[in-house]
N, C-alpha and C. Protein backbone atom coordinates (compact mmCIF):
# COMPACT_ATOMS: atom_id res chain seq x y z
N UNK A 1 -32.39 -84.19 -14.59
CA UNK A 1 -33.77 -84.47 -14.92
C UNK A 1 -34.65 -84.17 -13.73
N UNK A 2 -36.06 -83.99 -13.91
CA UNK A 2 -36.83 -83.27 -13.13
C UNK A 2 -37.44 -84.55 -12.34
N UNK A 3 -37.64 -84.74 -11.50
CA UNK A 3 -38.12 -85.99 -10.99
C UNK A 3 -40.00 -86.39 -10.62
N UNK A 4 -40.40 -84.91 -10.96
CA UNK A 4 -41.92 -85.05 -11.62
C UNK A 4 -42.11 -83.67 -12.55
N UNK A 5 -43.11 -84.00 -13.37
CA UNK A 5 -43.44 -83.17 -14.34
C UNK A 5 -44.22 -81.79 -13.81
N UNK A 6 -43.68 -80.60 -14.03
CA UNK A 6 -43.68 -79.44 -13.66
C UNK A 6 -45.36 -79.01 -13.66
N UNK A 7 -45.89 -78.34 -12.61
CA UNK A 7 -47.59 -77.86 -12.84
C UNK A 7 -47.26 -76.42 -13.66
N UNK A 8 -48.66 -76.75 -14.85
CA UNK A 8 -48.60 -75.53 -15.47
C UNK A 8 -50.03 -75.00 -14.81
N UNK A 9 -50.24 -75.86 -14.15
CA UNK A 9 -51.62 -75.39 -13.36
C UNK A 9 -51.85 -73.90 -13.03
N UNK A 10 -50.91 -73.53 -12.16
CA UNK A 10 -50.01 -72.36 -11.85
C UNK A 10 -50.01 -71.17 -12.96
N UNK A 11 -49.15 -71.33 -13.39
CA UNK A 11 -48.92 -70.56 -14.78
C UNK A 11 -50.27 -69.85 -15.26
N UNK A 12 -50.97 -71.26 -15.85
CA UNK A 12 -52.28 -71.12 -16.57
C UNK A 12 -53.19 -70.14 -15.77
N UNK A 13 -53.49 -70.13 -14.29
CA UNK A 13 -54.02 -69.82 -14.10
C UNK A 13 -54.16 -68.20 -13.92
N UNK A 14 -52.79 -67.84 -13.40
CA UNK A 14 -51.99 -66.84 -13.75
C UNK A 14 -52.03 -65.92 -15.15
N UNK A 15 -52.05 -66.53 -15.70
CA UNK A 15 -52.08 -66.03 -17.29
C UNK A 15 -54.16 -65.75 -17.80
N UNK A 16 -54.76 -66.59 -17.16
CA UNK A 16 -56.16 -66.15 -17.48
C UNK A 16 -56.90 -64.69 -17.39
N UNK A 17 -57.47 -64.33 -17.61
CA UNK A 17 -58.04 -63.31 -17.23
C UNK A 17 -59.53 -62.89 -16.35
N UNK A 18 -59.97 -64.24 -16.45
CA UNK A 18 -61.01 -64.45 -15.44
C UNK A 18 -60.66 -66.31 -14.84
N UNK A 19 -61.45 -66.25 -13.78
CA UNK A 19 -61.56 -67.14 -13.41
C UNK A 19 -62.40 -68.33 -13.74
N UNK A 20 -61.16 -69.16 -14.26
CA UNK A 20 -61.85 -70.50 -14.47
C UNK A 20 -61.26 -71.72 -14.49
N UNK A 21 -61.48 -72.96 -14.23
CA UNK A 21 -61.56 -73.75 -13.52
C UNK A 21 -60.89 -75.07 -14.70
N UNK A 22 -59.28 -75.66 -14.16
CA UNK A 22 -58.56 -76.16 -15.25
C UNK A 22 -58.71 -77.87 -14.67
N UNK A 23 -59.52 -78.62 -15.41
CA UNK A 23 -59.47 -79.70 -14.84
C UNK A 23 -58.51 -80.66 -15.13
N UNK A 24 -58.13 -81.52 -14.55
CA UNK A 24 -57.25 -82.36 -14.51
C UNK A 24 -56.86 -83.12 -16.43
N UNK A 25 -58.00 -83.18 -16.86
CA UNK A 25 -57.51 -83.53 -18.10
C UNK A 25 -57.18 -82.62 -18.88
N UNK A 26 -57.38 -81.03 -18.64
CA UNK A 26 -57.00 -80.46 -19.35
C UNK A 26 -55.65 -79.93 -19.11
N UNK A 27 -55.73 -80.13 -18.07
CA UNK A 27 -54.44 -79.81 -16.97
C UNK A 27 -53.53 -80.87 -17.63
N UNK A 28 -53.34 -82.01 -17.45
CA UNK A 28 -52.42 -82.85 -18.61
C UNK A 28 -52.61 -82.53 -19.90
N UNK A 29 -53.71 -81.90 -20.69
CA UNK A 29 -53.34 -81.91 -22.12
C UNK A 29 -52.57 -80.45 -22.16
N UNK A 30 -52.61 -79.46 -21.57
CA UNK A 30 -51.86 -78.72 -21.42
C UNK A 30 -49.88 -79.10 -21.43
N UNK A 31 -49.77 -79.81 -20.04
CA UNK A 31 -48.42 -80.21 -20.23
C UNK A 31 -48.42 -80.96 -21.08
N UNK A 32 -49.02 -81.61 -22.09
CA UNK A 32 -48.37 -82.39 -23.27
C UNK A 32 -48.11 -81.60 -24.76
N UNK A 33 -48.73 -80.71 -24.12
CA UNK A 33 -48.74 -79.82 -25.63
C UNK A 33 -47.41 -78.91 -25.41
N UNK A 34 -47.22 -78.94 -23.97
CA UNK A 34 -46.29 -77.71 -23.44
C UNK A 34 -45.15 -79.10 -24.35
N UNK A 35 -44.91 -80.11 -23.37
CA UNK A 35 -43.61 -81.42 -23.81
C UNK A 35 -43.86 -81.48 -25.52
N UNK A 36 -44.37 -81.39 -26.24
CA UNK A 36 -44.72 -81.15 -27.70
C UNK A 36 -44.05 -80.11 -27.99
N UNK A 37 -44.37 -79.00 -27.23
CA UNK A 37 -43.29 -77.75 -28.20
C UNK A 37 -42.41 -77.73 -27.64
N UNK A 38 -41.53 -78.17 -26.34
CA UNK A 38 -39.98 -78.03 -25.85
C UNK A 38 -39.61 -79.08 -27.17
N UNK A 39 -40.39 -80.18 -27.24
CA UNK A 39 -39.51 -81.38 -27.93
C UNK A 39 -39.26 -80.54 -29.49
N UNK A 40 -39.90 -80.38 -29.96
CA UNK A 40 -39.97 -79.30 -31.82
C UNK A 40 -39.19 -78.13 -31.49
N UNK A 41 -39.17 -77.85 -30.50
CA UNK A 41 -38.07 -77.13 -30.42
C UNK A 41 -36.40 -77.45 -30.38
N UNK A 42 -36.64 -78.31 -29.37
CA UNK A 42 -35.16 -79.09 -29.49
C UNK A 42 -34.96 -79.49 -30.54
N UNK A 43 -35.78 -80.57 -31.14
CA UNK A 43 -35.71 -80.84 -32.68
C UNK A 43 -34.75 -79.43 -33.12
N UNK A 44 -35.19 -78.67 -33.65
CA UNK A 44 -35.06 -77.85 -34.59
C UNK A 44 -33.82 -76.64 -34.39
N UNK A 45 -33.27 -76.80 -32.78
CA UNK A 45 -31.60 -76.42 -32.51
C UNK A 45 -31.40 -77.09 -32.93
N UNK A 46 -31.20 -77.78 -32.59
CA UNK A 46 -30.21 -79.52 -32.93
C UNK A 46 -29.77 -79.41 -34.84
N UNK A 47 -30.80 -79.32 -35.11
CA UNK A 47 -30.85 -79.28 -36.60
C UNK A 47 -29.97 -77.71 -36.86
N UNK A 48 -29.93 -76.40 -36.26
CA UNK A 48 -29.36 -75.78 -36.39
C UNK A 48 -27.84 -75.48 -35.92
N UNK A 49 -27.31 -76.41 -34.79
CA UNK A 49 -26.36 -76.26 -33.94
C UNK A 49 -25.31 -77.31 -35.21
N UNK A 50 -26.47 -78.56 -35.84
CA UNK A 50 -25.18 -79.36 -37.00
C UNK A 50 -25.09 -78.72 -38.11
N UNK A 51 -26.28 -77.89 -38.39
CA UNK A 51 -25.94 -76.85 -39.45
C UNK A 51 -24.49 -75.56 -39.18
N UNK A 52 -24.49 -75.41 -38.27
CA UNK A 52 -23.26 -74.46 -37.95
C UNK A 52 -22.05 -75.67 -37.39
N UNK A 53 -22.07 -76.73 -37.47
CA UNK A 53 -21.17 -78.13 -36.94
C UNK A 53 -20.80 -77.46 -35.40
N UNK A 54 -21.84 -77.43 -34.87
CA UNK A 54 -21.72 -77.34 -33.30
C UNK A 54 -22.08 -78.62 -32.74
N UNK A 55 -21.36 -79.07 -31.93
CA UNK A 55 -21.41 -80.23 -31.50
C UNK A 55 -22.84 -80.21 -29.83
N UNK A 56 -22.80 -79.15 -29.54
CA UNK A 56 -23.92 -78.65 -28.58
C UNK A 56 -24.64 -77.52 -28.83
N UNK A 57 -25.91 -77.83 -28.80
CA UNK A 57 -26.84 -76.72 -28.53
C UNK A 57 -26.72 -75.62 -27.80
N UNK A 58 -26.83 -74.52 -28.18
CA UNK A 58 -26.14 -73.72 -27.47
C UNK A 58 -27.73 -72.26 -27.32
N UNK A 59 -27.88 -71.33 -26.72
CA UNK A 59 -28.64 -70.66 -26.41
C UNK A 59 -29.05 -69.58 -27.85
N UNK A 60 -27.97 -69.63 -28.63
CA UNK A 60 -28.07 -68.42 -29.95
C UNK A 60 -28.46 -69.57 -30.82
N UNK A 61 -28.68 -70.86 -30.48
CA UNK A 61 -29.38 -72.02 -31.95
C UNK A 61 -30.91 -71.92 -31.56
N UNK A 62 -31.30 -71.48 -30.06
CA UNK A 62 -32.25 -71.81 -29.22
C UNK A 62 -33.20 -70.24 -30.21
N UNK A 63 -32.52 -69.53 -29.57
CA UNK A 63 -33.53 -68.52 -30.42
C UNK A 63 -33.63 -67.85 -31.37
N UNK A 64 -32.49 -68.53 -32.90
CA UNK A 64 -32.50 -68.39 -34.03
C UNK A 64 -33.57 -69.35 -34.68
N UNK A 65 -34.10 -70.03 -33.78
CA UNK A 65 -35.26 -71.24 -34.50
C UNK A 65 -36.32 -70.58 -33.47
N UNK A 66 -36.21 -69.95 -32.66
CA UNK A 66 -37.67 -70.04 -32.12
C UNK A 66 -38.49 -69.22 -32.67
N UNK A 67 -38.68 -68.45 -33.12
CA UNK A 67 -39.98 -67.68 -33.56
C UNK A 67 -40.49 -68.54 -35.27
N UNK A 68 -39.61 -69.03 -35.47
CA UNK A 68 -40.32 -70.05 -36.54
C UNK A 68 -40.61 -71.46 -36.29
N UNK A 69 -40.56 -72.02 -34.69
CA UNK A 69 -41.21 -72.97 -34.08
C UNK A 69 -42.48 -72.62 -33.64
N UNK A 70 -42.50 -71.21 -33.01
CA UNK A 70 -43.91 -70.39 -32.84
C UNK A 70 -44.66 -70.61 -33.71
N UNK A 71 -44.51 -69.75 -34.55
CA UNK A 71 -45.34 -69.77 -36.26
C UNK A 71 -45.70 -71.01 -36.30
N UNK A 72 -44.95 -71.82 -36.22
CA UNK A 72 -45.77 -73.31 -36.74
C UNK A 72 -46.50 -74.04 -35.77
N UNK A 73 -46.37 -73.67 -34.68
CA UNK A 73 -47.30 -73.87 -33.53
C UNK A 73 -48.77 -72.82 -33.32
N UNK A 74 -48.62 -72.06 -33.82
CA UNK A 74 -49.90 -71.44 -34.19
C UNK A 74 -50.81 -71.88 -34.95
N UNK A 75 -50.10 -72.08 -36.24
CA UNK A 75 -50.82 -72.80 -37.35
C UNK A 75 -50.80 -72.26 -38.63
């Protein structure tokens, strides 16, 4: 386990295309939305790893569900 929660500060800012300015609350609603889709994601191996009676999640449950965790994270 990670012993503090990772900056997407970084990332985000990285990924913009102009400069602008991520404030602290958005800066947490960011990582919660990020901990929102790892968690629906896990959800939804899990659900595929007992569908194949795999007792662990494994990397081919990881991205046989992900592009339809996407989709539903879009909207």
């Amino acid at each position: 386990m990670l012993n503090k929660p990772p900056k997407l500060k970084s990332t985000v800012k990285t990924k913009m295309k102009s400069n602008v300015n991520v404030r602290p609350a958005s800066e947490a609603m960011i990582e919660l939305l990020t901990l929102l889709f790892m968690n629906s994601l896990a959800e939804e191996a899990k659900a595929k790893a007992f569908e194949e009676r795999s007792a662990t999640i494994r990397g081919h449950h990881l991205k046989a569900v992900a592009k339809e965790v996407l989709k539903k994270t879009r909207g």
